[in-house]
C-alpha atoms as a PDB file:
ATOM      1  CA  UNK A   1       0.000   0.000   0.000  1.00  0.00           C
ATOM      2  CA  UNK A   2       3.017   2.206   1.233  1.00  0.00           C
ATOM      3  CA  UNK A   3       4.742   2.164  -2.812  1.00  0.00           C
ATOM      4  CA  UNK A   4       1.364   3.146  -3.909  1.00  0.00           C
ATOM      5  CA  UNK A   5       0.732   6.395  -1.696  1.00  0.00           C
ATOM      6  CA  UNK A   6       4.688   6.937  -2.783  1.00  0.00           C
ATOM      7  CA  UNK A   7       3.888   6.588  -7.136  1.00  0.00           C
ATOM      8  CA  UNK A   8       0.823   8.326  -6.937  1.00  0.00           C
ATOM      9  CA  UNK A   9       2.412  10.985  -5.326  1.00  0.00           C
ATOM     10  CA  UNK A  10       5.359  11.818  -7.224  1.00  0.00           C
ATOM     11  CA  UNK A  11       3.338  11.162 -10.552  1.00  0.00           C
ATOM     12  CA  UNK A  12       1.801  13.870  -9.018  1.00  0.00           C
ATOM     13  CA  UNK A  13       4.440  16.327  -8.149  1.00  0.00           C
ATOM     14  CA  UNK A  14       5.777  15.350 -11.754  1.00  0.00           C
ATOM     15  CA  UNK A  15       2.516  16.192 -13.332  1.00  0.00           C
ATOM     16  CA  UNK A  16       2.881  19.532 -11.741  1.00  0.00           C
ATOM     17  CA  UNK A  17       6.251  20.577 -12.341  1.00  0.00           C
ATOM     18  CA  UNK A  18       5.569  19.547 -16.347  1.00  0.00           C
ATOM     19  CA  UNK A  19       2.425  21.675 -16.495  1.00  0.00           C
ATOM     20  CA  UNK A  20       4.108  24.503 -14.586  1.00  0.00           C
ATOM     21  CA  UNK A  21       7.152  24.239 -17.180  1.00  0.00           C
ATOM     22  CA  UNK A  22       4.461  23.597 -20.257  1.00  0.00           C
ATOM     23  CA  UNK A  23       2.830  27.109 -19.035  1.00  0.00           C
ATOM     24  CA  UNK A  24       5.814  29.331 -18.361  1.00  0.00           C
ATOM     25  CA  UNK A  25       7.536  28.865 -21.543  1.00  0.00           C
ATOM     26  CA  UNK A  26       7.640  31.851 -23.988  1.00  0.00           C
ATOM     27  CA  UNK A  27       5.518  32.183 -26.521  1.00  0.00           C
ATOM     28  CA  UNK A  28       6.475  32.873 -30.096  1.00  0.00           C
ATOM     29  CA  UNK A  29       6.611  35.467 -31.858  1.00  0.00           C
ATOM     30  CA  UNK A  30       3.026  37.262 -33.182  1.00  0.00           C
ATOM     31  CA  UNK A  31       4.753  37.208 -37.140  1.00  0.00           C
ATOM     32  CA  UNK A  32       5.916  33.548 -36.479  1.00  0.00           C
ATOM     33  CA  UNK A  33       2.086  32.248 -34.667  1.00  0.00           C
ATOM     34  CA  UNK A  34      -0.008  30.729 -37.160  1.00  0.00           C
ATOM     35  CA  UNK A  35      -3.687  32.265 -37.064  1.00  0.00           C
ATOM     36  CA  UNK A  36      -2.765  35.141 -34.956  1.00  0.00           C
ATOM     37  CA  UNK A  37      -4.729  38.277 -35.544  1.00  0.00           C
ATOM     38  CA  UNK A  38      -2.104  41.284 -35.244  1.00  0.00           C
ATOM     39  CA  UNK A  39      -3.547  44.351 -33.945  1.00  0.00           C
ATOM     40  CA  UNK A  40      -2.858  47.949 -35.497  1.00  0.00           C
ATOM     41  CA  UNK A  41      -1.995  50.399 -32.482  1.00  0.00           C
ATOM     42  CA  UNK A  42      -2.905  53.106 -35.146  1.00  0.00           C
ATOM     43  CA  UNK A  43      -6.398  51.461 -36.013  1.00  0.00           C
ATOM     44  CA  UNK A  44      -6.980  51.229 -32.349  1.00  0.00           C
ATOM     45  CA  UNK A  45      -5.958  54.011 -31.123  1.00  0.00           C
ATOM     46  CA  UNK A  46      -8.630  56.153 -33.056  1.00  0.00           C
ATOM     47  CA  UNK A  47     -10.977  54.062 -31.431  1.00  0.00           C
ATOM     48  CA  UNK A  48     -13.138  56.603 -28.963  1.00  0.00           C
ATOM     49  CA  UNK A  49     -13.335  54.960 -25.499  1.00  0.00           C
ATOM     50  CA  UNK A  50     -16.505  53.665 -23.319  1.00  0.00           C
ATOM     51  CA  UNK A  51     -17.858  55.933 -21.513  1.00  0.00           C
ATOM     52  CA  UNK A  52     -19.133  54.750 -18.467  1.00  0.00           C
ATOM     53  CA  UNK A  53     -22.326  55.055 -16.815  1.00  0.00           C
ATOM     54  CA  UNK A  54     -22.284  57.610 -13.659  1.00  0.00           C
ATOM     55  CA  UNK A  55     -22.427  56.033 -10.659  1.00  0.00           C
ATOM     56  CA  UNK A  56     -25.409  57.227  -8.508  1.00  0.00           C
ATOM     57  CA  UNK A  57     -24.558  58.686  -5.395  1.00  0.00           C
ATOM     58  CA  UNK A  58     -23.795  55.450  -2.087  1.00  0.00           C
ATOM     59  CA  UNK A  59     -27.189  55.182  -0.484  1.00  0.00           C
ATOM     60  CA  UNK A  60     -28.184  53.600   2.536  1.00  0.00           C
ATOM     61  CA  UNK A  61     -31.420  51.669   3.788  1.00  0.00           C
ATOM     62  CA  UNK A  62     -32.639  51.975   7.304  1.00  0.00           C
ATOM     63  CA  UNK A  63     -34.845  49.228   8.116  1.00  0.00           C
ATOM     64  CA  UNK A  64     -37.269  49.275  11.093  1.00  0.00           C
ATOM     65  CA  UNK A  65     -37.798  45.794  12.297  1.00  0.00           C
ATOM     66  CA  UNK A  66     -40.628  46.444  14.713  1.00  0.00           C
ATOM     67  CA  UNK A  67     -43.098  48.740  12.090  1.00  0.00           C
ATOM     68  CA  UNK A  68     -41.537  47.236   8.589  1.00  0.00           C
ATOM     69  CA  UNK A  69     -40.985  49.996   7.368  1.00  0.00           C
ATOM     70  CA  UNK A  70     -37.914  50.596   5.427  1.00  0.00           C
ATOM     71  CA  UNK A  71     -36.714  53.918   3.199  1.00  0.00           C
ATOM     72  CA  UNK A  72     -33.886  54.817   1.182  1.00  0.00           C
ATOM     73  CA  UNK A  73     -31.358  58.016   2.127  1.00  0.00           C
ATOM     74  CA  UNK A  74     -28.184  59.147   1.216  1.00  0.00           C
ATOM     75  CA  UNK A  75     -24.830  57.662   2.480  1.00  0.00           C
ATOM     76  CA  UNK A  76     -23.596  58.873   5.855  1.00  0.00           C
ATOM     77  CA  UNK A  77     -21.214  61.365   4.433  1.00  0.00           C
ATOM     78  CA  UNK A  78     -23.483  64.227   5.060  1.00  0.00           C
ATOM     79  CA  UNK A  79     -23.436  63.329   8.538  1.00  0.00           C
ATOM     80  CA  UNK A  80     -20.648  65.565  10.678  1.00  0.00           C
ATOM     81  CA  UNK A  81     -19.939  65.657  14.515  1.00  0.00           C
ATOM     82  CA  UNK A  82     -22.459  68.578  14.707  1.00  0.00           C
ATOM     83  CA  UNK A  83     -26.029  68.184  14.167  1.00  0.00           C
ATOM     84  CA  UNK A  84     -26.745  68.834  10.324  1.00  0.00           C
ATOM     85  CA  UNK A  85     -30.583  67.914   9.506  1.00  0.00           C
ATOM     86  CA  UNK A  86     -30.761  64.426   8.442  1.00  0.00           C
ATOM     87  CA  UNK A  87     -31.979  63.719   4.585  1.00  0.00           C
ATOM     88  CA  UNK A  88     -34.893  61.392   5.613  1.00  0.00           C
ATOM     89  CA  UNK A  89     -37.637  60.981   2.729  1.00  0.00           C
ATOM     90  CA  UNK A  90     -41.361  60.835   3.184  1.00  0.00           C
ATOM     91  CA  UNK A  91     -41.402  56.529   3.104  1.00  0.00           C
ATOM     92  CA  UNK A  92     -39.289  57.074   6.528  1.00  0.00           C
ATOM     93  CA  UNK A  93     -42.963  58.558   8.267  1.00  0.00           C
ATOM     94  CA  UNK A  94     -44.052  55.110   8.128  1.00  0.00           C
ATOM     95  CA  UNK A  95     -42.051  54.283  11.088  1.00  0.00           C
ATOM     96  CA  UNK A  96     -42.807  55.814  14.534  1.00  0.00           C
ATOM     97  CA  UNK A  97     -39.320  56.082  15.618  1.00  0.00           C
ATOM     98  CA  UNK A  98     -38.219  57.537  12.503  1.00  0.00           C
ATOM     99  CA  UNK A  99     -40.811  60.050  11.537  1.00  0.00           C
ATOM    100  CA  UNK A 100     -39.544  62.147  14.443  1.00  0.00           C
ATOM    101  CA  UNK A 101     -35.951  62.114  13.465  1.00  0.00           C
ATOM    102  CA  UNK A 102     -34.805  65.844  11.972  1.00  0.00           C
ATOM    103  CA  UNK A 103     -30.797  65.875  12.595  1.00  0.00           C
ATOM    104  CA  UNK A 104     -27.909  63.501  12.920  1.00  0.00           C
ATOM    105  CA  UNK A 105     -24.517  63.317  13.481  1.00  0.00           C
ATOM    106  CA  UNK A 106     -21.372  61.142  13.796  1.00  0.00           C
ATOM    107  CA  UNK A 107     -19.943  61.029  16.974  1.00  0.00           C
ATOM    108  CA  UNK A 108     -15.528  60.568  17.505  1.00  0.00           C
ATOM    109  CA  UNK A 109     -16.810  57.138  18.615  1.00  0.00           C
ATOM    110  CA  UNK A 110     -18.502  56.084  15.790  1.00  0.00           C
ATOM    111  CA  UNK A 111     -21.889  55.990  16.825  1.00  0.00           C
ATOM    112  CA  UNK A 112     -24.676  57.598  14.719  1.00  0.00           C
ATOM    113  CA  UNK A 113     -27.431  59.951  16.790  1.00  0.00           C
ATOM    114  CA  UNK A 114     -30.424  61.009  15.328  1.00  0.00           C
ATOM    115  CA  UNK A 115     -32.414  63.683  17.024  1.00  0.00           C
ATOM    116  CA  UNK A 116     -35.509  65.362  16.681  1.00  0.00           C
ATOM    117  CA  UNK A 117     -35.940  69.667  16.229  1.00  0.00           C
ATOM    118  CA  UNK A 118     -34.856  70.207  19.668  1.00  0.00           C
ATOM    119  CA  UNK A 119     -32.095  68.232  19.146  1.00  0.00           C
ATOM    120  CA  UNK A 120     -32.858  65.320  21.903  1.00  0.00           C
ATOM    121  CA  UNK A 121     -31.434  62.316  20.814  1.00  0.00           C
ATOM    122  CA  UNK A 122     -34.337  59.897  19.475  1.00  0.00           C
ATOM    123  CA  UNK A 123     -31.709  57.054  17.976  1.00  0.00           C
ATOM    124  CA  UNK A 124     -28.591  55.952  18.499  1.00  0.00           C
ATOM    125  CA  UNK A 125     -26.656  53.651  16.494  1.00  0.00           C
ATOM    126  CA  UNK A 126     -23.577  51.626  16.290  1.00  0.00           C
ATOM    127  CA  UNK A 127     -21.300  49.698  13.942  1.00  0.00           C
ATOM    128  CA  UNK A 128     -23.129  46.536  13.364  1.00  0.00           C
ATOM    129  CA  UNK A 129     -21.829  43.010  12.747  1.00  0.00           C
ATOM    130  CA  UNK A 130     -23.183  42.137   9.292  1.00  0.00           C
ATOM    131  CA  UNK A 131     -25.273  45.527   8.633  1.00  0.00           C
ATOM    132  CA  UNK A 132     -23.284  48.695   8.865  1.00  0.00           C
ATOM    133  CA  UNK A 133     -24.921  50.586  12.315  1.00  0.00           C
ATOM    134  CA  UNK A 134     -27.888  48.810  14.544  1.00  0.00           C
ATOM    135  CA  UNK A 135     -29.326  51.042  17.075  1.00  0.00           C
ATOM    136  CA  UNK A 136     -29.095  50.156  20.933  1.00  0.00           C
ATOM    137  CA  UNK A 137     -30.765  53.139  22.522  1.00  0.00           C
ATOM    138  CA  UNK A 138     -33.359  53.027  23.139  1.00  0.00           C
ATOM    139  CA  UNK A 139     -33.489  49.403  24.014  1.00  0.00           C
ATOM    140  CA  UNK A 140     -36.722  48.475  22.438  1.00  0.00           C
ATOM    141  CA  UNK A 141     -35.561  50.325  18.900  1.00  0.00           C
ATOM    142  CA  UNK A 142     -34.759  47.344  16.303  1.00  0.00           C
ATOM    143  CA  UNK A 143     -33.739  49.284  13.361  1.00  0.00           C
ATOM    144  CA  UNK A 144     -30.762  49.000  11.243  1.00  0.00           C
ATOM    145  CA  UNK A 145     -28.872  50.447   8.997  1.00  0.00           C
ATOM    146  CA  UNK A 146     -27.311  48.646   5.782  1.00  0.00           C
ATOM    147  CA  UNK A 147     -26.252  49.471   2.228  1.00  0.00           C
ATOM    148  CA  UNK A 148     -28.401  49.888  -0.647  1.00  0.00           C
ATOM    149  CA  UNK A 149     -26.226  49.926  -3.043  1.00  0.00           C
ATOM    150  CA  UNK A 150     -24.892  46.984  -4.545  1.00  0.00           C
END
């Protein structure tokens, strides 16, 4: 059993190091390769590039697991470590807990707040595991923040 494990295996490792040799030798030369289609740097150069589609702005979707409701906002960059008011569309009034939010912010920790007009924090958020902020105050909140795009 022993010489059999001991063929198989360096039929192996030779099987390997022909392939690897089969696969790093050079190749010839494009006006010596039979059937190769030369390409004219001239012809393609003159050749107007694809333009790509603009990428929308990052979005993210806060999800309220208690109400279902769910909506759609811009990425977190607008949020700073001051209050600045928070971009939250009309399909985020379905939710109690987020039809009163009017600001947010970004705190040196990393949390997210969101506050109402009088600035008392309603939310507050941190980095999740799996969704990218889940809010622990207050305790009975069960809404979460992930990407929408992508």
């Amino acid at each position: 059993m022993m010489n059999f494990v001991a063929t198989a295996a360096g039929a192996g490792i030779a099987a390997v190091i022909l392939v690897a040799n089969l696969q790093g030798g050079p190749l010839p030369s494009e006006t010596t390769r039979a059937g190769a289609t030369l390409i004219d740097p001239m012809t393609t150069a003159a050749v107007a590039p694809v333009t790509q589609t603009p990428k929308t702005s990052p979005t993210i979707r806060m999800i309220d697991l208690r109400s279902g409701a769910t909506c759609r906002i811009p990425d977190l960059g607008g949020a700073t470590a001051q209050y600045t008011i928070a971009p939250l569309g009309p399909d985020c009034q379905t939710s109690p807990a987020l039809a009163q939010i009017v600001k947010w912010r970004q705190t040196a920790e990393g949390t997210l707040e969101m506050a109402d007009e009088h600035s008392k924090t309603i939310l507050r958020f941190m980095p999740g595991d799996g969704v990218l902020y889940e809010s622990f105050y207050p305790a009975e909140a069960l809404i979460t923040i992930v990407s929408a795009n992508g």
